[in-house]
Protein backbone atom coordinates (compact mmCIF):
# COMPACT_ATOMS: atom_id res chain seq x y z
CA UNK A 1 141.80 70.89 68.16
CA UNK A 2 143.83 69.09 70.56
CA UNK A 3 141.87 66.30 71.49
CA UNK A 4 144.97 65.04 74.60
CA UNK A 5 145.25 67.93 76.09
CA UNK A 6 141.59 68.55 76.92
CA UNK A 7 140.76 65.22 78.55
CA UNK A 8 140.47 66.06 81.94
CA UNK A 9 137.08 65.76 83.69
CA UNK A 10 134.66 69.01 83.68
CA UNK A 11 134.03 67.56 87.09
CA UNK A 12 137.10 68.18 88.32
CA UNK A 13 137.40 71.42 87.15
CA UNK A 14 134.02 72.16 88.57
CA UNK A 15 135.43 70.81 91.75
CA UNK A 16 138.47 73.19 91.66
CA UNK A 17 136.42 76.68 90.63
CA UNK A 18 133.81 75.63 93.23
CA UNK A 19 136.94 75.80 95.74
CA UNK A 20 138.36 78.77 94.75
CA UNK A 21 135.19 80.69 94.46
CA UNK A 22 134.18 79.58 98.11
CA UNK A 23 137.29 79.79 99.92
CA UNK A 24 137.19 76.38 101.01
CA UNK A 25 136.54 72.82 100.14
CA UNK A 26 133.71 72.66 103.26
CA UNK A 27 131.81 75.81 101.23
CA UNK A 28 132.25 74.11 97.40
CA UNK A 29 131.16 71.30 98.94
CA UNK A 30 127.90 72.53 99.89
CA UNK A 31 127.23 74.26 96.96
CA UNK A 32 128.15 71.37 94.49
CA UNK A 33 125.82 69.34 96.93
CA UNK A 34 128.83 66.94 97.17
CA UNK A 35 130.79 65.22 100.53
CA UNK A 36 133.53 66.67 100.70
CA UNK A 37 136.01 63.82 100.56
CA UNK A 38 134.26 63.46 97.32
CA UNK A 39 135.51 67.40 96.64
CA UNK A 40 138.72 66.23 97.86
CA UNK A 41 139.19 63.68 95.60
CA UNK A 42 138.27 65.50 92.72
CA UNK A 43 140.85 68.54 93.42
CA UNK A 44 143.60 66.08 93.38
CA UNK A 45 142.51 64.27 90.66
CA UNK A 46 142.56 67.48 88.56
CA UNK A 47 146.22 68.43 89.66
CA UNK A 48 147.91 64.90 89.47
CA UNK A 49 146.11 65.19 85.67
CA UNK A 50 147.59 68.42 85.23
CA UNK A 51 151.00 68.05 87.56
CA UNK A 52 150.75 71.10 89.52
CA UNK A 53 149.52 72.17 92.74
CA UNK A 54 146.33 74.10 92.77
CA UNK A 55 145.85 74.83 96.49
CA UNK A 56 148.53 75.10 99.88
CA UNK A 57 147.89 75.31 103.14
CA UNK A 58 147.68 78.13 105.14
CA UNK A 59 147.00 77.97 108.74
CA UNK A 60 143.73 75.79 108.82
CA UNK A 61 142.58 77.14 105.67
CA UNK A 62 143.72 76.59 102.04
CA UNK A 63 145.00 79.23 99.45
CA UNK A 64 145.27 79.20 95.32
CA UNK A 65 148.91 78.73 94.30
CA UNK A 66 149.68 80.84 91.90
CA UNK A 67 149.46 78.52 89.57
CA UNK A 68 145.93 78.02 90.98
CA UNK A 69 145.22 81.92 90.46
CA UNK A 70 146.53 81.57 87.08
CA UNK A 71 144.24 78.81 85.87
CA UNK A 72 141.02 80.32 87.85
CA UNK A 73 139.92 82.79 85.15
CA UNK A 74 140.63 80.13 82.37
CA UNK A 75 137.83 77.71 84.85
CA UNK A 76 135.64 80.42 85.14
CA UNK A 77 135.43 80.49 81.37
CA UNK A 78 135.18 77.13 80.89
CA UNK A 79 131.96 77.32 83.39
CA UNK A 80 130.52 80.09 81.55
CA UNK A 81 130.52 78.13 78.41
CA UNK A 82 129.00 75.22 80.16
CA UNK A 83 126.28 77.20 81.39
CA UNK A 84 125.70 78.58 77.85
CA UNK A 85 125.50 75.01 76.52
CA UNK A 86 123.20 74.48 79.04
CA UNK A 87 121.28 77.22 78.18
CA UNK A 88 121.04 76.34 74.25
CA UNK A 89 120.03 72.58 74.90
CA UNK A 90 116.95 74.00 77.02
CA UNK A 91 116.06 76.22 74.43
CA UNK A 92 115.80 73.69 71.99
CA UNK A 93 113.72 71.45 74.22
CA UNK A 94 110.50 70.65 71.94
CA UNK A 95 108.13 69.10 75.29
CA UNK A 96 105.64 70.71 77.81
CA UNK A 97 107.04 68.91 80.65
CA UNK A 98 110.13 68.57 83.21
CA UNK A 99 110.99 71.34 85.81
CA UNK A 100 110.88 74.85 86.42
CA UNK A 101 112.46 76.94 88.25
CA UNK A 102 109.88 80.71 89.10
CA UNK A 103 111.79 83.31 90.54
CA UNK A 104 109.39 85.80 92.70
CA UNK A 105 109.97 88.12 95.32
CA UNK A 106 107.96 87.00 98.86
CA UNK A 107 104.89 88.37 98.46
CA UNK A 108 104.06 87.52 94.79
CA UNK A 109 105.45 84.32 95.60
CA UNK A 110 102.80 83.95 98.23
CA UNK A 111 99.84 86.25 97.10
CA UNK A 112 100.00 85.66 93.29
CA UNK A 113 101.64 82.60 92.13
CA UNK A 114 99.53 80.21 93.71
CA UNK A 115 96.48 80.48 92.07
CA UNK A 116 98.40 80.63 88.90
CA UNK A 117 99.89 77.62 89.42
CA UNK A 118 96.82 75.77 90.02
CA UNK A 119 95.57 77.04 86.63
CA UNK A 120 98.83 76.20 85.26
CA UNK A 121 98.81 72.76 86.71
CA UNK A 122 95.37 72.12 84.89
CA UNK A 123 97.06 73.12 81.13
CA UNK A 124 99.99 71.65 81.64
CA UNK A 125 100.36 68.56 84.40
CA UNK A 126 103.72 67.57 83.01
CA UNK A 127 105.57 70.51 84.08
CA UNK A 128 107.09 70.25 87.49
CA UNK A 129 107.50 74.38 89.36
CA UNK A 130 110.15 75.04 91.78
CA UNK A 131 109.36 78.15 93.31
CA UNK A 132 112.01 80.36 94.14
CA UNK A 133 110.93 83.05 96.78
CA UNK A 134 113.40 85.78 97.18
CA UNK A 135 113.61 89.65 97.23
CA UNK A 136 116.81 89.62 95.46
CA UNK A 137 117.10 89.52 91.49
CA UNK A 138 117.64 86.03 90.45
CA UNK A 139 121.37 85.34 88.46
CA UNK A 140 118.98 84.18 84.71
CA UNK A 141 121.78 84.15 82.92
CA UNK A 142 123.42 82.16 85.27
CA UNK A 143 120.44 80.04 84.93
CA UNK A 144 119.68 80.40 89.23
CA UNK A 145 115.66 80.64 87.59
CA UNK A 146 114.64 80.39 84.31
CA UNK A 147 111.58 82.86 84.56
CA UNK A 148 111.66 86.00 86.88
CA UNK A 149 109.16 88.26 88.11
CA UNK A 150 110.84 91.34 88.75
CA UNK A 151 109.55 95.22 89.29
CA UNK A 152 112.72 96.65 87.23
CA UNK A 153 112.96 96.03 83.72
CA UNK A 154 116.27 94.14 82.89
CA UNK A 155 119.23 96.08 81.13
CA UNK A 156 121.08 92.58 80.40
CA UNK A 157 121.07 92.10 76.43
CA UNK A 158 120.48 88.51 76.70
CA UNK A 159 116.94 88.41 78.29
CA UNK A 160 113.77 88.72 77.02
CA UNK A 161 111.19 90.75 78.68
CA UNK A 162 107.13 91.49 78.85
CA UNK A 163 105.45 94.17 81.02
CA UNK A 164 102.70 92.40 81.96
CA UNK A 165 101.17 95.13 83.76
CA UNK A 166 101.62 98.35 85.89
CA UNK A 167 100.39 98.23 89.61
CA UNK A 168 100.18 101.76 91.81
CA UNK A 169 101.12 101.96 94.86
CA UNK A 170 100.05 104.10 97.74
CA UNK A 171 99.68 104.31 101.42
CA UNK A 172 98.41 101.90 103.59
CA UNK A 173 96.88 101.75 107.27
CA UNK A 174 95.54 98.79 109.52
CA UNK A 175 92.19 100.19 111.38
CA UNK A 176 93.83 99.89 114.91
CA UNK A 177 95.94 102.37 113.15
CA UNK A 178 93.69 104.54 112.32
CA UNK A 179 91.51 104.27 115.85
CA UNK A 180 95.19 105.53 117.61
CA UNK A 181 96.04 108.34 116.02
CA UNK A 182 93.31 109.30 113.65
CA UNK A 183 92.81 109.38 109.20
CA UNK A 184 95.34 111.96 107.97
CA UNK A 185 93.70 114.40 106.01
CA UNK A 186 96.41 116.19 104.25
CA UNK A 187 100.63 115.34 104.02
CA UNK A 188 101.47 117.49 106.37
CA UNK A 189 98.95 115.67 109.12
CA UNK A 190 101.67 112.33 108.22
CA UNK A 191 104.43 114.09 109.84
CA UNK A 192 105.90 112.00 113.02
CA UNK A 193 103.67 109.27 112.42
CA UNK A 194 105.31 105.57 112.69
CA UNK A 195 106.13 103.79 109.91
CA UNK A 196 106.67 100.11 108.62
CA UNK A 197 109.52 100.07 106.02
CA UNK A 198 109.25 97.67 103.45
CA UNK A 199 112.71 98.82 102.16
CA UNK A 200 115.53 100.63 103.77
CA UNK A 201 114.53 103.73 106.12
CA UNK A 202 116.49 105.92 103.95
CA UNK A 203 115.16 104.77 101.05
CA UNK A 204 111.46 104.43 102.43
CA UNK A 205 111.70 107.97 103.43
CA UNK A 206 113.58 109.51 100.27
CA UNK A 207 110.46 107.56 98.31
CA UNK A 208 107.53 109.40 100.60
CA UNK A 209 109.61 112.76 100.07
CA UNK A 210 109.34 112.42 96.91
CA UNK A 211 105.70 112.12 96.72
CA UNK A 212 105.27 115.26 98.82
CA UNK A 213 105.13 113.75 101.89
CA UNK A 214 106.99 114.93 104.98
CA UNK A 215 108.75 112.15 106.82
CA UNK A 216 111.64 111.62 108.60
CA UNK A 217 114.52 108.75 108.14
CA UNK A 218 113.44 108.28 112.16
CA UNK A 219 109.95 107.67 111.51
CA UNK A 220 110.54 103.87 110.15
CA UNK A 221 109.78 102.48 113.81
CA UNK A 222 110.21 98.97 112.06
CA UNK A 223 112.26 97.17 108.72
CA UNK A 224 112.25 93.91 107.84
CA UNK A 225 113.73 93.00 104.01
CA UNK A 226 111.16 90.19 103.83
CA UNK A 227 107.68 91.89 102.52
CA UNK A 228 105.55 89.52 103.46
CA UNK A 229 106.86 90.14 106.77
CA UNK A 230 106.38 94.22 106.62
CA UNK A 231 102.95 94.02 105.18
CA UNK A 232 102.01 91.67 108.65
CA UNK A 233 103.08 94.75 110.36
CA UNK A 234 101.37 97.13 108.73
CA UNK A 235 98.52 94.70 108.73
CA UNK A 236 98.76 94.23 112.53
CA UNK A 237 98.97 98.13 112.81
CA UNK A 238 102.25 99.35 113.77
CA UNK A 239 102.50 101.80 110.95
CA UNK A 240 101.48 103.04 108.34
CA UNK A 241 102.95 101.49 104.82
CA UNK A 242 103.61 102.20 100.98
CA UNK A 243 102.18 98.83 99.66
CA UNK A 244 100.96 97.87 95.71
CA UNK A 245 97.13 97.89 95.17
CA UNK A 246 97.72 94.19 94.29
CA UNK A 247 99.08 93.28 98.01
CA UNK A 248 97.01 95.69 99.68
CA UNK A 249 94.06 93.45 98.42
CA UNK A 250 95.50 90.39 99.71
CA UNK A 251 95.13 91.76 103.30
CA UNK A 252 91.55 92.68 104.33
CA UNK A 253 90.68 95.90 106.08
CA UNK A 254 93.85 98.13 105.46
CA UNK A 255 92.75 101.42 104.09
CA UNK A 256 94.20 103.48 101.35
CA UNK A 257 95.45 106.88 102.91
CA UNK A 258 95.10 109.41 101.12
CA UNK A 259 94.27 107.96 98.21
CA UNK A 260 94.82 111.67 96.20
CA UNK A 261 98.44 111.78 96.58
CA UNK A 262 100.27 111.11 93.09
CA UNK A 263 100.63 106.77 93.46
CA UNK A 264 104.31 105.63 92.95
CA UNK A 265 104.35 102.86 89.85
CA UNK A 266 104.75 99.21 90.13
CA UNK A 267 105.81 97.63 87.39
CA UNK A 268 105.84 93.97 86.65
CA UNK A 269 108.39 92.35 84.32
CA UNK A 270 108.34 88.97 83.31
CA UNK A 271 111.85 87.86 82.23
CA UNK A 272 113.62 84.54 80.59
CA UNK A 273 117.02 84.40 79.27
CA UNK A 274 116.67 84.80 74.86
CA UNK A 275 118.21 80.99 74.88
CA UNK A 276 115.37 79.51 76.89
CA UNK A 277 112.76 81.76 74.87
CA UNK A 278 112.48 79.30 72.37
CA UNK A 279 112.02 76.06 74.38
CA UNK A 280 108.15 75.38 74.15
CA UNK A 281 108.63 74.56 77.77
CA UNK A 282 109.94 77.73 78.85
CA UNK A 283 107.12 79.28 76.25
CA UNK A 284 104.08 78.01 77.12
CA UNK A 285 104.85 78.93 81.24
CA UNK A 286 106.26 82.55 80.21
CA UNK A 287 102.65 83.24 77.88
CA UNK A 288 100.83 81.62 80.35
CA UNK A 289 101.86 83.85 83.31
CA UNK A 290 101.76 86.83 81.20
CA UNK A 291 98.19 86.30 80.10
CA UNK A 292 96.90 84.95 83.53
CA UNK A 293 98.36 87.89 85.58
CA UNK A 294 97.01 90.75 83.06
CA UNK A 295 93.59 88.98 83.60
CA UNK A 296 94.38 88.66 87.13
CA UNK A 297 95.14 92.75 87.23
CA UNK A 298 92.79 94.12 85.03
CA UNK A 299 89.59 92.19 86.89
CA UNK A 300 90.93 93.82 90.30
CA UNK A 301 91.74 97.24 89.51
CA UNK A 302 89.65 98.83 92.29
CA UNK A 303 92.13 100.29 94.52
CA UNK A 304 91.50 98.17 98.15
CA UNK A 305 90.29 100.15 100.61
C-alpha cells in the first residue's frame, strides 16, 4: 500500500463528488449541509493536492474537466466504500441507544408509527427516532434510513426482510358520498362515478380493471401522490377510493363498498440493510416493530365499515 499517495482528505473528495453529482457548488453545498465558500475551499484544496483542475467555467456555471470526468467514477467508489464502512461499524454497535432513522410512507408514518413509538419509547428511552415520511422507497443501502416500511418486498441481495403482515384493500366511500349518488350494488353500478386516486389515474384505473370493475382513466376527478392527502378526499367525499383496511380504520365513517369484490393485497415489509442486522440497536427496533404491528393487525382485523 502506498501510504503518500493516498493522503488527501476524504473531505475533499466528498467535496468534489458532491459537486459533480449536483451540478454545482450552490447544490453540493446544500446537500453536504456546508457554506459554500467552505465547498469552495475544499475543491481547491483537493486539486492543488492533486495538481490538476477538476472543474472550468462555463458561462455562469461550472463543468468537470476531463480530468474531473476521469477521476468521478474512481470518487464514487471511494464513497461507496465509505458508506460500507459505515454500514459495518453500525452493525457492530453492541448499545440500545443513539439515533434512528424510520422510513414510512405518509400515512403509516402518521396512522401507525406513533403509537409504536410511544411503546417503543417506554422499552427503550435511549434510542433517539427520526422519522422519515415519504412515498418513495428509501436509498437503505445508501443508508438514507436504516429501517423501511415498504408494501413491495425488496429484490436487493443486501437487505434483510420480514412480512410482518398482509392488509386487504378494498373500496372506500365517505357518507356524503353515498347520500349523492347512492350504495353501488354491483360493478357495473361504479361506472362514471368520481374517483380519488391515491396513485396515478392510469394506474388507479388499470388496478380497479383488474378487479372487475369498470372505470375509466377519466373518472380520477382528483390525484394527489401524498396519501394522507387522498384519503382526506375520499374522507371529505369527493370520491370514492381503494384504501387498506388498516387506513380505512383510521378515518371514521367511510364505508367499505362492496365489500364482495376480490380485495387487492397489502403487504407490509419491514426492511434493514444485512450490515445493520446485527447491531442490537438496529435489532431490538426491527423485532420490536415487527411484533408490535402483527399485534397491532391481528387485534383489528374487522374490515372498517
Amino acid at each position: 500500500m502506498n501510504w503518500d499517495a493516498i493522503s488527501f482528505d476524504w473531505n475533499q473528495v466528498r467535496a468534489f463528488l458532491a459537486t459533480a453529482e449536483e451540478g454545482s457548488l450552490s447544490g453540493a453545498a446544500r446537500v453536504l449541509g456546508l457554506a459554500q465558500p467552505t465547498l469552495g475551499r475544499q475543491v481547491g484544496a483537493l486539486e492543488a493536492r492533486l495538481g490538476v483542475v477538476l472543474f472550468e467555467r462555463v458561462g455562469r456555471g461550472i463543468a468537470l474537466t476531463p480530468t474531473g470526468q476521469a477521476l468521478r467514477e474512481h470518487a464514487r467508489a471511494m464513497g461507496d466504500a465509505a458508506t460500507r464502512v459505515a454500514l459495518v461499524a453500525a452493525g457492530h454497535a453492541e448499545t440500545v441507544a443513539g439515533r434512528i432513522c424510520i422510513s414510512a410512507s405518509d400515512m403509516v408514518a402518521s396512522h401507525v408509527l406513533p403509537d409504536l413509538l410511544v411503546a417503543l419509547r417506554a422499552r427503550a428511552p435511549e434510542i433517539h427516532v427520526e422519522v422519515l415520511a415519504t412515498n418513495a422507497l428509501s436509498n437503505l443501502l445508501q443508508r438514507e434510513a436504516d429501517i423501511a416500511l415498504r408494501h413491495t418486498r425488496p429484490s436487493e441481495p443486501d437487505l434483510v426482510a420480514r412480512l410482518v403482515y398482509e392488509d386487504q384493500a378494498g373500496l372506500y366511500a365517505a357518507p356524503a358520498f353515498l347520500r349523492r349518488h347512492g350504495m353501488p350494488q354491483s360493478a357495473g353500478d361504479l361506472a362514471g362515478l368520481p374517483l380519488v386516486g391515491l396513485t396515478t389515474p392510469r394506474r388507479m384505473a388499470a388496478e380497479l380493471q383488474r378487479m372487475g370493475i369498470p372505470v375509466a382513466v377519466d373518472d380520477v376527478v382528483v390525484f394527489s401522490d401524498n396519501m394522507a392527502v387522498a384519503c382526506q378526499m375520499v374522507a371529505s367525499g369527493l370520491g370514492l377510493g381503494i384504501l387498506s383496511s388498516d387506513v380505512a380504520r383510521g378515518l371514521p365513517g367511510l364505508v367499505r363498498v362492496l365489500p364482495d369484490l376480490p380485495p387487492l393485497p397489502v403487504p407490509v415489509w419491514l426492511v434493514t440493510h444485512r450490515d445493520l442486522h446485527t447491531s442490537r440497536r438496529i435489532r431490538v427496533v426491527f423485532d420490536f416493530l415487527a411484533e408490535a404491528m402483527a399485534q397491532r393487525f391481528a387485534q383489528c382485523q374487522t374490515p372498517a365499515g
